[in-house]
Each structure stands twice: as structure tokens, then as C-alpha cells.
N, C-alpha and C. Protein backbone atom coordinates (compact mmCIF):
# COMPACT_ATOMS: atom_id res chain seq x y z
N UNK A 1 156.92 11.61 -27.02
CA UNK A 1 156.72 10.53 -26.07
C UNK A 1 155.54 10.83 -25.15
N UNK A 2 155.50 12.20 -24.83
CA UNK A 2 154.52 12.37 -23.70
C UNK A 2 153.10 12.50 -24.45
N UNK A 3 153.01 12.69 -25.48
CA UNK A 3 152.03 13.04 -26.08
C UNK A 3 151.31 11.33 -26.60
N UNK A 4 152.34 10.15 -26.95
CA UNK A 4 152.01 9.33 -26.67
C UNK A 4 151.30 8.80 -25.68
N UNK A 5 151.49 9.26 -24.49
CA UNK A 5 151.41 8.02 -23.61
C UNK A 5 149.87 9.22 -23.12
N UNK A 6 149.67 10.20 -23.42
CA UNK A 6 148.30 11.24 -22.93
C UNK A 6 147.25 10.37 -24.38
N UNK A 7 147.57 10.11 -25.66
CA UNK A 7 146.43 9.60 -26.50
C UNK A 7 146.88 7.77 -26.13
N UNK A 8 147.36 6.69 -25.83
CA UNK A 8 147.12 5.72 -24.85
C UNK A 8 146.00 5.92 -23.87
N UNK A 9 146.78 6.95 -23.08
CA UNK A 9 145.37 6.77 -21.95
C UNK A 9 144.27 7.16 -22.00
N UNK A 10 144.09 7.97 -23.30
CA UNK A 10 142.24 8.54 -23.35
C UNK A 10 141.73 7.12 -24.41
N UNK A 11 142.44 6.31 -25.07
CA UNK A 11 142.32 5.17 -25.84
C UNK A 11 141.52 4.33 -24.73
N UNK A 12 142.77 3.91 -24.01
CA UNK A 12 142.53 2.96 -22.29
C UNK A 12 141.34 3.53 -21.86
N UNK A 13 140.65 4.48 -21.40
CA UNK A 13 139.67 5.67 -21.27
C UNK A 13 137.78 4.88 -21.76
N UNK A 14 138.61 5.32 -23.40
CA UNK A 14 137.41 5.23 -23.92
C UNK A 14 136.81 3.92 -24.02
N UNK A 15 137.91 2.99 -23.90
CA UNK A 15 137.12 1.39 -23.72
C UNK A 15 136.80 1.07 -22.70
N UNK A 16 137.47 1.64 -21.69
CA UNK A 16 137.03 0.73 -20.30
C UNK A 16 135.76 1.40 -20.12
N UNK A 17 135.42 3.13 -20.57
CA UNK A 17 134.20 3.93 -20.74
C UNK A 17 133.30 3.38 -21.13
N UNK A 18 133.47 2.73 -22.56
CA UNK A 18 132.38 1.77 -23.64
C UNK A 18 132.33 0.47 -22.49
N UNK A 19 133.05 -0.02 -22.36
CA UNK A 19 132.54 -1.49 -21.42
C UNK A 19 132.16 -1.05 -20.27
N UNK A 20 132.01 0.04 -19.45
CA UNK A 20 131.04 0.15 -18.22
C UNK A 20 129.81 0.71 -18.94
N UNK A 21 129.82 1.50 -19.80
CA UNK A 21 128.37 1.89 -20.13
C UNK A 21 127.64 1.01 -20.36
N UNK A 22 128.48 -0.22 -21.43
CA UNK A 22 127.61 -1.40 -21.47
C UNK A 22 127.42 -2.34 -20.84
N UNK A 23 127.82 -2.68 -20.11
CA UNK A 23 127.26 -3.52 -18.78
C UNK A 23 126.44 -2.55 -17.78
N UNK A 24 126.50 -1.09 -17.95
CA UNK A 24 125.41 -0.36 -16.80
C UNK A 24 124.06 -0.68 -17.69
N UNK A 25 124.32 -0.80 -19.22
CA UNK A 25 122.77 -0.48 -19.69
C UNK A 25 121.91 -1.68 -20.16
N UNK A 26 122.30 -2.61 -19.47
CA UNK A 26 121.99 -3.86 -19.76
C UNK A 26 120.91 -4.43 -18.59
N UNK A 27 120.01 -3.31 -18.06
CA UNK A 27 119.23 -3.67 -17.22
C UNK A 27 117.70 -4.09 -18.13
N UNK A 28 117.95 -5.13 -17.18
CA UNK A 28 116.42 -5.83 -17.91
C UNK A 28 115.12 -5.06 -17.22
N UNK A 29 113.97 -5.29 -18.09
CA UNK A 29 112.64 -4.82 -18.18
C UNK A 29 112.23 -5.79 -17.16
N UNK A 30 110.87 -5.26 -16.05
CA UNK A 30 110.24 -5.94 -15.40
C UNK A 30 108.70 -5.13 -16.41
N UNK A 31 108.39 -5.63 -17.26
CA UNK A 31 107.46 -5.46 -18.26
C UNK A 31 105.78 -6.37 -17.68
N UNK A 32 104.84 -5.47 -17.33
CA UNK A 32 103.89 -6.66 -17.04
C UNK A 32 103.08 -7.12 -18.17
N UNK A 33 102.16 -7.95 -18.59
CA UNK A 33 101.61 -8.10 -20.12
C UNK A 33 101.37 -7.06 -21.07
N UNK A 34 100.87 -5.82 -20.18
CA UNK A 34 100.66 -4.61 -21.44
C UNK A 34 101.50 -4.25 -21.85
N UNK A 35 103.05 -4.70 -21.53
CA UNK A 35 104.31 -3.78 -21.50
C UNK A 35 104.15 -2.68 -20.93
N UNK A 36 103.81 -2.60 -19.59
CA UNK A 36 104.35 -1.48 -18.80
C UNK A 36 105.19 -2.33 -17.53
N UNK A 37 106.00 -0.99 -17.34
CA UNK A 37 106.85 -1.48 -16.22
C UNK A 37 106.05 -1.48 -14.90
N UNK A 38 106.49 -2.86 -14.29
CA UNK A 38 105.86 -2.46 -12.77
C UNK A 38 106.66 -1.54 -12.10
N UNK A 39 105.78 -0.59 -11.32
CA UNK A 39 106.23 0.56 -10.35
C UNK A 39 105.40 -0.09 -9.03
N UNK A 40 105.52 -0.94 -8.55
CA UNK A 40 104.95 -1.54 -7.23
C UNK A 40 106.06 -0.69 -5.99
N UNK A 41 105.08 0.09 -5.28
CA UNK A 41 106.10 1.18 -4.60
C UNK A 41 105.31 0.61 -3.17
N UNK A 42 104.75 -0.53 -2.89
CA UNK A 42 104.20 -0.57 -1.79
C UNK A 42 105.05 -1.15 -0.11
N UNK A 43 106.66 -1.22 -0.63
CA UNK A 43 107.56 -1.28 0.56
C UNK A 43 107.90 0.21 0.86
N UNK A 44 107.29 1.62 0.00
CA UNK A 44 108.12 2.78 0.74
C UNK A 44 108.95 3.20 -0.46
N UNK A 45 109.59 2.49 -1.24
CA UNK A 45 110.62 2.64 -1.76
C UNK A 45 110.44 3.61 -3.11
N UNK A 46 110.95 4.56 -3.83
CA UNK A 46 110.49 5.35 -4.77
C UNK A 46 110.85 4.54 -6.31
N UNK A 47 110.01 3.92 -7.32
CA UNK A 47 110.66 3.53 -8.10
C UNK A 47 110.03 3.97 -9.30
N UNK A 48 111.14 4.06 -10.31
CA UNK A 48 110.38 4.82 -11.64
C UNK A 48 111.23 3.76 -12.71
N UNK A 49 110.81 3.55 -13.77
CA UNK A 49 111.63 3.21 -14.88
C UNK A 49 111.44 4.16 -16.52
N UNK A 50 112.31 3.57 -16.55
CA UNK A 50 113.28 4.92 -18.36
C UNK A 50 113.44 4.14 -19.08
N UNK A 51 112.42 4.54 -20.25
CA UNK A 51 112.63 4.21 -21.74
C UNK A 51 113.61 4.98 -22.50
N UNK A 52 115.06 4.64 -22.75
CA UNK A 52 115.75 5.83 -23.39
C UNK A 52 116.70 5.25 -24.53
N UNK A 53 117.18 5.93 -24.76
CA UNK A 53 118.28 6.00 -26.13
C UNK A 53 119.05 5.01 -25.72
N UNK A 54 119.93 4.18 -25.89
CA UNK A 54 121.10 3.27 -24.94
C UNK A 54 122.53 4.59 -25.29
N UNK A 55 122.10 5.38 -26.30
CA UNK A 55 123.69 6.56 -26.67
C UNK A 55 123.46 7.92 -25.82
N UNK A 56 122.29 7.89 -25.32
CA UNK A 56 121.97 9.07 -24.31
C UNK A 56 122.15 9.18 -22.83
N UNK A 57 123.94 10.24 -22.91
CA UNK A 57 124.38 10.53 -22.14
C UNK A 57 123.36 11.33 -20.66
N UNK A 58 122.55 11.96 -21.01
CA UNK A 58 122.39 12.96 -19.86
C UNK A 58 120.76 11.92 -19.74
N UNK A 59 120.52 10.55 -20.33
CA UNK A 59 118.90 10.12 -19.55
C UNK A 59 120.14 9.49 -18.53
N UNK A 60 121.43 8.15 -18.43
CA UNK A 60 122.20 8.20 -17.81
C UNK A 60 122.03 8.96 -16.55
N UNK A 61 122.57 10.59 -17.08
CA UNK A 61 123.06 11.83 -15.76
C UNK A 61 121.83 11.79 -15.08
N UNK A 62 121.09 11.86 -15.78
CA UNK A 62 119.34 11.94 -15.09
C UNK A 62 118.49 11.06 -14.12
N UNK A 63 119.27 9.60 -14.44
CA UNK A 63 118.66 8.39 -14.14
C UNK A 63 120.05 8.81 -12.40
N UNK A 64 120.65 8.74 -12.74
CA UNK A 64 121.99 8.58 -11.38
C UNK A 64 121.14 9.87 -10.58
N UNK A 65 121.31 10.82 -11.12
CA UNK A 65 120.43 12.10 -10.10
C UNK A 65 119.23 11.83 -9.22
N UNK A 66 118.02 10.85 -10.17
CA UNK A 66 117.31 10.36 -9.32
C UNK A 66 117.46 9.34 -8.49
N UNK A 67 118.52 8.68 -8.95
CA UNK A 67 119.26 7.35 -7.81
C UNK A 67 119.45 8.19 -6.51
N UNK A 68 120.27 9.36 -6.51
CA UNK A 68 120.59 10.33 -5.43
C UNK A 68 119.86 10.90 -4.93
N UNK A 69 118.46 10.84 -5.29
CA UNK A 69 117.52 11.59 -4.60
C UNK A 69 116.65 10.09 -4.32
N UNK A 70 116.79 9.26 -3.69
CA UNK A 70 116.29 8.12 -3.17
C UNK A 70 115.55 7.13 -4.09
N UNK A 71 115.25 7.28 -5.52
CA UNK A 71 114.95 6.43 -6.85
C UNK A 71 115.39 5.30 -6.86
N UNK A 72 114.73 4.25 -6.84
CA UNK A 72 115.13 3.05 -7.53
C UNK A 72 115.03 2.95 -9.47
N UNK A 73 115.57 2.98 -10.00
CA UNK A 73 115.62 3.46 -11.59
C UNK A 73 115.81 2.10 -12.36
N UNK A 74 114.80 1.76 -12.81
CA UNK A 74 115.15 0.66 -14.42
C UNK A 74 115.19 1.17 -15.24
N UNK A 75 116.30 1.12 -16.10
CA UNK A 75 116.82 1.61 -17.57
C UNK A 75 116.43 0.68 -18.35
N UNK A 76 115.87 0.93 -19.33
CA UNK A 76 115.09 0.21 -20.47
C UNK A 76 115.70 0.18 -21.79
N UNK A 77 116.58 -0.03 -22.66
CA UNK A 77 117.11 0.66 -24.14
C UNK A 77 116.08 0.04 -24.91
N UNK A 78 115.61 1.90 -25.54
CA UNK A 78 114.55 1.65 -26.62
C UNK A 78 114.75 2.98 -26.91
N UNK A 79 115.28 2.76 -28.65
CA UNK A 79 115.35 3.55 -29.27
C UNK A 79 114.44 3.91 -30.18
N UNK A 80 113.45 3.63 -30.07
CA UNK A 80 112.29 3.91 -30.18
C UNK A 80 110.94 4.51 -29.33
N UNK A 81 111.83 5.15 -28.21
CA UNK A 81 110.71 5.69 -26.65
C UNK A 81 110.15 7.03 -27.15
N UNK A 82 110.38 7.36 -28.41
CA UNK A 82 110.00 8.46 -28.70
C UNK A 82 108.68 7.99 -29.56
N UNK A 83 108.37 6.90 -30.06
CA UNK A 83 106.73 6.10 -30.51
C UNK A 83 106.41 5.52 -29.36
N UNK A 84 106.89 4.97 -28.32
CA UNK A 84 106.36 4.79 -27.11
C UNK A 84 105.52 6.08 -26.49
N UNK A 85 106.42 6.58 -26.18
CA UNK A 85 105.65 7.54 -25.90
C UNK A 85 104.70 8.66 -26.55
N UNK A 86 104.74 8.97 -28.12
CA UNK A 86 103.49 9.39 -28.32
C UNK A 86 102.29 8.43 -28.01
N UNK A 87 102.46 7.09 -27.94
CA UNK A 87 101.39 5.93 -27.78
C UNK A 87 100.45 6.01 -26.69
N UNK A 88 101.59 6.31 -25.78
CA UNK A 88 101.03 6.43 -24.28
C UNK A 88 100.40 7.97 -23.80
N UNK A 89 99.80 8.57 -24.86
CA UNK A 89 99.37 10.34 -24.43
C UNK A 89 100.85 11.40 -24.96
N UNK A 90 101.54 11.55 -25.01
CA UNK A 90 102.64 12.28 -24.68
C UNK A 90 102.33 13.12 -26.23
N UNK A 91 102.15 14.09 -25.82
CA UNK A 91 101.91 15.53 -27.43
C UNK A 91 103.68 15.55 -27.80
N UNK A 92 103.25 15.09 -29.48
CA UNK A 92 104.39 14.72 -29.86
C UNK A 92 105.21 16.08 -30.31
N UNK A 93 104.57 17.87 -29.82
CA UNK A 93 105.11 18.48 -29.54
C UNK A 93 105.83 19.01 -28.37
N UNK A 94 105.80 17.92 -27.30
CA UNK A 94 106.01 17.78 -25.89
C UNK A 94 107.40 16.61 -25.80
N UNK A 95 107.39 16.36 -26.34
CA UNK A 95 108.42 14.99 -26.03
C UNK A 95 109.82 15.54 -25.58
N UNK A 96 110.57 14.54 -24.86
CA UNK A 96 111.08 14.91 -23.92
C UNK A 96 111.95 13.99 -24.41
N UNK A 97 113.37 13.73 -23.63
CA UNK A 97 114.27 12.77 -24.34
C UNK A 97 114.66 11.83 -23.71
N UNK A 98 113.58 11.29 -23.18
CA UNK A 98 113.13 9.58 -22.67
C UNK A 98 111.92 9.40 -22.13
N UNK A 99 110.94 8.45 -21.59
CA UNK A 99 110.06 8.19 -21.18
C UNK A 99 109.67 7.20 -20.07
N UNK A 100 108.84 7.69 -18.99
CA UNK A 100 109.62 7.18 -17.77
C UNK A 100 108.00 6.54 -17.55
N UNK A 101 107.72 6.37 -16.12
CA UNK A 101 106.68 5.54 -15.95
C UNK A 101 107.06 5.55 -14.23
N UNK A 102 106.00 6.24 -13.29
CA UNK A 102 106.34 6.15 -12.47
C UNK A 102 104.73 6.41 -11.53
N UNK A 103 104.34 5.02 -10.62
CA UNK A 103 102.87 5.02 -10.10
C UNK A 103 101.83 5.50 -10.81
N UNK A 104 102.02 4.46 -11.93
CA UNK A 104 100.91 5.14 -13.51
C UNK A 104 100.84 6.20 -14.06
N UNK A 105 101.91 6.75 -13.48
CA UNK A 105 102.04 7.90 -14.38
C UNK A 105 102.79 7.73 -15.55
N UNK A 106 102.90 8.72 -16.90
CA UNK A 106 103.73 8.52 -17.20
C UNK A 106 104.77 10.13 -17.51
N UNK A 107 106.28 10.38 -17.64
CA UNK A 107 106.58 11.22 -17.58
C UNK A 107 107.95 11.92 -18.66
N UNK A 108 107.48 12.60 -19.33
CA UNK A 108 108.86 12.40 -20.74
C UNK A 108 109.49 13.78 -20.20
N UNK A 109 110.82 13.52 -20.10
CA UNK A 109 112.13 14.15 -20.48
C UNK A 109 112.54 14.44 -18.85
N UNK A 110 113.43 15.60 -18.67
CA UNK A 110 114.13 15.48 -17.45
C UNK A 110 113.41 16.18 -16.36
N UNK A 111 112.92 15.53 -15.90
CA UNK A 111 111.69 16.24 -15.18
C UNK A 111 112.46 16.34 -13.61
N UNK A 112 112.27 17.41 -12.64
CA UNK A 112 113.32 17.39 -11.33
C UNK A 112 112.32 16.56 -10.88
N UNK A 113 113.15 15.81 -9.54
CA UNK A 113 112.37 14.66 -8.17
C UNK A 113 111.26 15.38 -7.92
N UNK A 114 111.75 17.07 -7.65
CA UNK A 114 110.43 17.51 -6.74
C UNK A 114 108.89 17.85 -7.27
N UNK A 115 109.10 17.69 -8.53
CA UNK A 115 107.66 17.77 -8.97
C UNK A 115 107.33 16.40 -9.41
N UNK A 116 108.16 15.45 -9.80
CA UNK A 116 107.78 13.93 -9.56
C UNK A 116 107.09 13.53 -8.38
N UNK A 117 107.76 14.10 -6.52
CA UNK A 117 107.40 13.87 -5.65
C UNK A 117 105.63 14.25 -5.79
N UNK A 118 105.75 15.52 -6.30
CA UNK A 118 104.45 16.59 -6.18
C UNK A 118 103.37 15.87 -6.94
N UNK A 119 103.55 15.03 -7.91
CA UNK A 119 102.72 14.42 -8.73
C UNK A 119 102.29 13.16 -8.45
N UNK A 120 103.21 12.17 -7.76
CA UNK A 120 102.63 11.10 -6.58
C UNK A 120 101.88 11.41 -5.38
N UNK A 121 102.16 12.56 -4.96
CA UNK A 121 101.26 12.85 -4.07
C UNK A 121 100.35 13.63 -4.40
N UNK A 122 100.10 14.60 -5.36
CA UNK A 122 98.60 14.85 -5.61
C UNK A 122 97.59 14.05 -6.43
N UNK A 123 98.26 13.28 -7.04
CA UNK A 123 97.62 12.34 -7.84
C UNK A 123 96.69 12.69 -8.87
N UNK A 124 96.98 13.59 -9.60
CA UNK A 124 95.91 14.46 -10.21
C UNK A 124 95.48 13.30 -11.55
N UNK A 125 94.55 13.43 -12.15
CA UNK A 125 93.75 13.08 -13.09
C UNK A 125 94.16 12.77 -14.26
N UNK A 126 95.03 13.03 -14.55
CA UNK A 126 96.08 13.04 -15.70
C UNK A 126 96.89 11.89 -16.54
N UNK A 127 97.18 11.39 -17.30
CA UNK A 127 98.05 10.56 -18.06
C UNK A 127 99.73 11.07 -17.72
N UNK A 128 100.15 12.43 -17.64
CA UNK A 128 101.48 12.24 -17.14
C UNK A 128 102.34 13.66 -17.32
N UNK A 129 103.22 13.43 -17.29
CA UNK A 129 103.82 15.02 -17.47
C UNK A 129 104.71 14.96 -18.28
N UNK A 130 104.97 15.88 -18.95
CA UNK A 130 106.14 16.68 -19.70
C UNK A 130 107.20 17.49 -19.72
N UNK A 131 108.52 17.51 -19.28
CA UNK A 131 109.38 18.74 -20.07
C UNK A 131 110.01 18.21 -21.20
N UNK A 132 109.43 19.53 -21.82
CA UNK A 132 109.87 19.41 -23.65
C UNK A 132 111.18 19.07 -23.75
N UNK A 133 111.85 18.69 -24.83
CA UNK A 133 113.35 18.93 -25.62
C UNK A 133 113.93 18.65 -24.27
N UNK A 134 115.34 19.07 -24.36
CA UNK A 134 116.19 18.95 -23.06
C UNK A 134 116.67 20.39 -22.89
N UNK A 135 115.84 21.25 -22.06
CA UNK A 135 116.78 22.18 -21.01
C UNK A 135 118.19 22.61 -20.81
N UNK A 136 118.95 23.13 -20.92
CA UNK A 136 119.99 23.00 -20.11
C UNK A 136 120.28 23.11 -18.60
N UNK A 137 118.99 23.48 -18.61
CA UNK A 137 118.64 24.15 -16.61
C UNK A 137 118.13 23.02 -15.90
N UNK A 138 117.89 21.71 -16.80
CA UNK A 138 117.58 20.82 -16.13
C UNK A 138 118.26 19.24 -15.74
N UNK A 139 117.61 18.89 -14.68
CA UNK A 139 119.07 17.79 -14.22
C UNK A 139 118.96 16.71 -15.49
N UNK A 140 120.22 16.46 -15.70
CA UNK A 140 120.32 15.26 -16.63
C UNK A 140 121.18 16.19 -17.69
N UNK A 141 121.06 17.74 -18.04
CA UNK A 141 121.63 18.26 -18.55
C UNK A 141 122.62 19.22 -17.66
N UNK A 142 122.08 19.88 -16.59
CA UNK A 142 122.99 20.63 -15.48
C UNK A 142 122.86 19.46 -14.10
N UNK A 143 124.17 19.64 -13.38
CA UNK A 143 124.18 19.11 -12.05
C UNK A 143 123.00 18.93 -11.40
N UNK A 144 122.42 20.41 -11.06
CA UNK A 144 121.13 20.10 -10.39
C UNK A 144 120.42 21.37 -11.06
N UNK A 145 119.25 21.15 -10.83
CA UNK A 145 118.38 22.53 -11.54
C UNK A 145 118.40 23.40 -11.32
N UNK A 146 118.29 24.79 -12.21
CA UNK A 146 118.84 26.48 -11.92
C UNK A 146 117.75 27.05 -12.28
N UNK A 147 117.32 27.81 -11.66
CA UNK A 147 116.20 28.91 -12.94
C UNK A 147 114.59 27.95 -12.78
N UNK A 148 113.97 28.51 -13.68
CA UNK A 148 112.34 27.86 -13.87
C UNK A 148 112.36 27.46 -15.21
N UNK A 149 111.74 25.32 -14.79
CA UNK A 149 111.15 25.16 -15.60
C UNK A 149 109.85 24.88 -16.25
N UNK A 150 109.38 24.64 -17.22
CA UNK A 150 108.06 24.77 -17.52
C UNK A 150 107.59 23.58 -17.97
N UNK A 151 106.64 22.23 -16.67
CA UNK A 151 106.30 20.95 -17.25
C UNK A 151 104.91 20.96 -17.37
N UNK A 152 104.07 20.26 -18.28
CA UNK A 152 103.29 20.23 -18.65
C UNK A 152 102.28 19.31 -18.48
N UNK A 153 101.27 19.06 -18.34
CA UNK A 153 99.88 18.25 -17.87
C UNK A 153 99.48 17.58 -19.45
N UNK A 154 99.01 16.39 -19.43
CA UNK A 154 98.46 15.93 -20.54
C UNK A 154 98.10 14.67 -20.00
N UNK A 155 96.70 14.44 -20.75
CA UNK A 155 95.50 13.66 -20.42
C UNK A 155 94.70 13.69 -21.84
N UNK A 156 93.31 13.08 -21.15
CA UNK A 156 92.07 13.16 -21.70
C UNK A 156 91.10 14.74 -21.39
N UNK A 157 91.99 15.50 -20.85
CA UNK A 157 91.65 16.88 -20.79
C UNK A 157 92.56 17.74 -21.47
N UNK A 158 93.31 17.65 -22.15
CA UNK A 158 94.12 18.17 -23.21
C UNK A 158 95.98 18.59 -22.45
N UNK A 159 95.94 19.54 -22.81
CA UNK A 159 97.60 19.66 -22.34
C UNK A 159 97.26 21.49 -21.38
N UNK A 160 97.99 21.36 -20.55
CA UNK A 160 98.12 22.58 -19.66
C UNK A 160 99.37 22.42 -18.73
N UNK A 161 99.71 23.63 -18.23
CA UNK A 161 100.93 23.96 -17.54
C UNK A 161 100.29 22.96 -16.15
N UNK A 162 101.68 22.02 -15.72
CA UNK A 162 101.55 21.98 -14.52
C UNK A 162 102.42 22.02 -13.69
N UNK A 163 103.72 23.06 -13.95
CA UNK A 163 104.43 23.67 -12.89
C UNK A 163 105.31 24.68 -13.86
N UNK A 164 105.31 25.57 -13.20
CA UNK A 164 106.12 26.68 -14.09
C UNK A 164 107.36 27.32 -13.02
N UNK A 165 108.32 26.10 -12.77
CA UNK A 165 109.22 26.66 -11.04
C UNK A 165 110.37 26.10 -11.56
């Protein structure tokens, strides 16, 4: 009996799970003609948007983390952000496991706020940044970030380290 009513409730669980995921990921694109997202940040406000998997749990963990660190976040489902983003510069030995877009930049995989912050404000020369694969040290995969990670610079000047913290 008890063992009943424990597989009921992970049943009850997993649908009401499936119907909030899908109504969270049902945010529409503010796409301007080139298909890029507008990032119009000129009230103050920090905003980035994510090209990701619609089955990828930790772009989700990743996207809420930057909600918590003051982000306004558009979720995009495109399961295909991995040809997006080689399109847009991204070394398709660099790819990351979503693709974001934030004050023309652009930025693949779970990259922390504070070098997002660091990259709006130096504004460097660049097409956008990188962390490779998914980390486990990094948010979207851990709570918050542990240890050093290693994101990467890529442009029309090739690819180089641009934070190793």
C-alpha cells in the first residue's frame, strides 16, 4: 500500500513537472529582422537571451541563476543553437550548451554573471565568449561556481583565453 501511494506521487510529480516546464519554456522570441534578439539594456536593466535545448535541464538552472543575479532572461527553444551558434563565430570546438546574446555579444555555455558583468563593461573587440562542454564547477551545473574556470575570446582575431578564474 505504501509503496503505492510513494509511485502515485512521483507519477502526480512528474506531470505537474512536465506541465510547468512547459508553460516555463514557452517564452517567445523578441527576434529583430536579422534574427537576433533585442538586448536593449538602456532602462539599467541587465538582459540577455538563450538559445537552448527545450530538454536542457541545467540551461533552465543557468537561466534562474542569472534571474538571481539581477538578469532579465528570454528562453528561446532551438534545438538547433548548436548551428546557430557556429554561424555566429563560436569555434565549433568551443561550444557550450546553449547560446546566449547579450549587448552584442554573443556567449555559449554556462558562463558565471561576473565575467558577463566584466565583458559589458570592458567591451572588448570581440564576437563573444566561450565555456566549452558543461563544467561541473559551473552554475547551471553546480549551485554556484567552485574552483577556476577557463572562458574563451573569439572574434576576427582568432580564439584566446579570456578569463582563467
Amino acid at each position: 500500500m505504501n509503496r503505492r501511494y510513494v509511485l502515485a506521487s512521483l507519477a502526480a510529480l512528474g506531470v505537474g513537472g512536465t506541465f510547468t516546464f512547459t508553460t516555463l519554456t514557452s517564452a517567445q522570441s523578441t527576434d529583430d529582422a536579422t534574427g537576433h534578439a533585442s538586448t536593449d539594456v538602456s532602462d539599467g536593466t541587465k538582459q540577455i537571451t538563450i538559445w537552448r535545448d527545450p530538454g536542457c535541464g541545467c540551461c533552465d538552472t543557468y537561466a534562474d541563476y542569472l534571474e538571481e543575479n539581477g538578469y532579465t532572461v528570454t528562453r528561446i527553444d532551438d534545438r538547433e543553437f548548436d548551428k546557430r551558434s557556429i554561424e555566429v563565430g563560436v569555434p565549433e570546438q568551443g561550444l557550450g550548451c546553449h547560446l546566449a546574446e547579450i549587448e552584442g555579444y554573443f556567449v555559449s555555455g554556462l558562463v558565471p554573471s561576473e565575467i558577463l558583468e566584466r565583458l559589458v563593461a570592458e567591451k572588448p573587440d570581440i564576437t563573444g565568449i566561450t565555456l566549452p562542454g558543461m563544467p561541473a564547477n559551473a552554475p547551471g551545473m553546480a549551485r554556484v561556481k567552485t574552483g577556476t574556470l577557463k572562458t574563451y575570446a573569439f572574434g576576427e582575431g582568432g580564439i584566446a583565453v579570456y578569463s582563467d578564474e
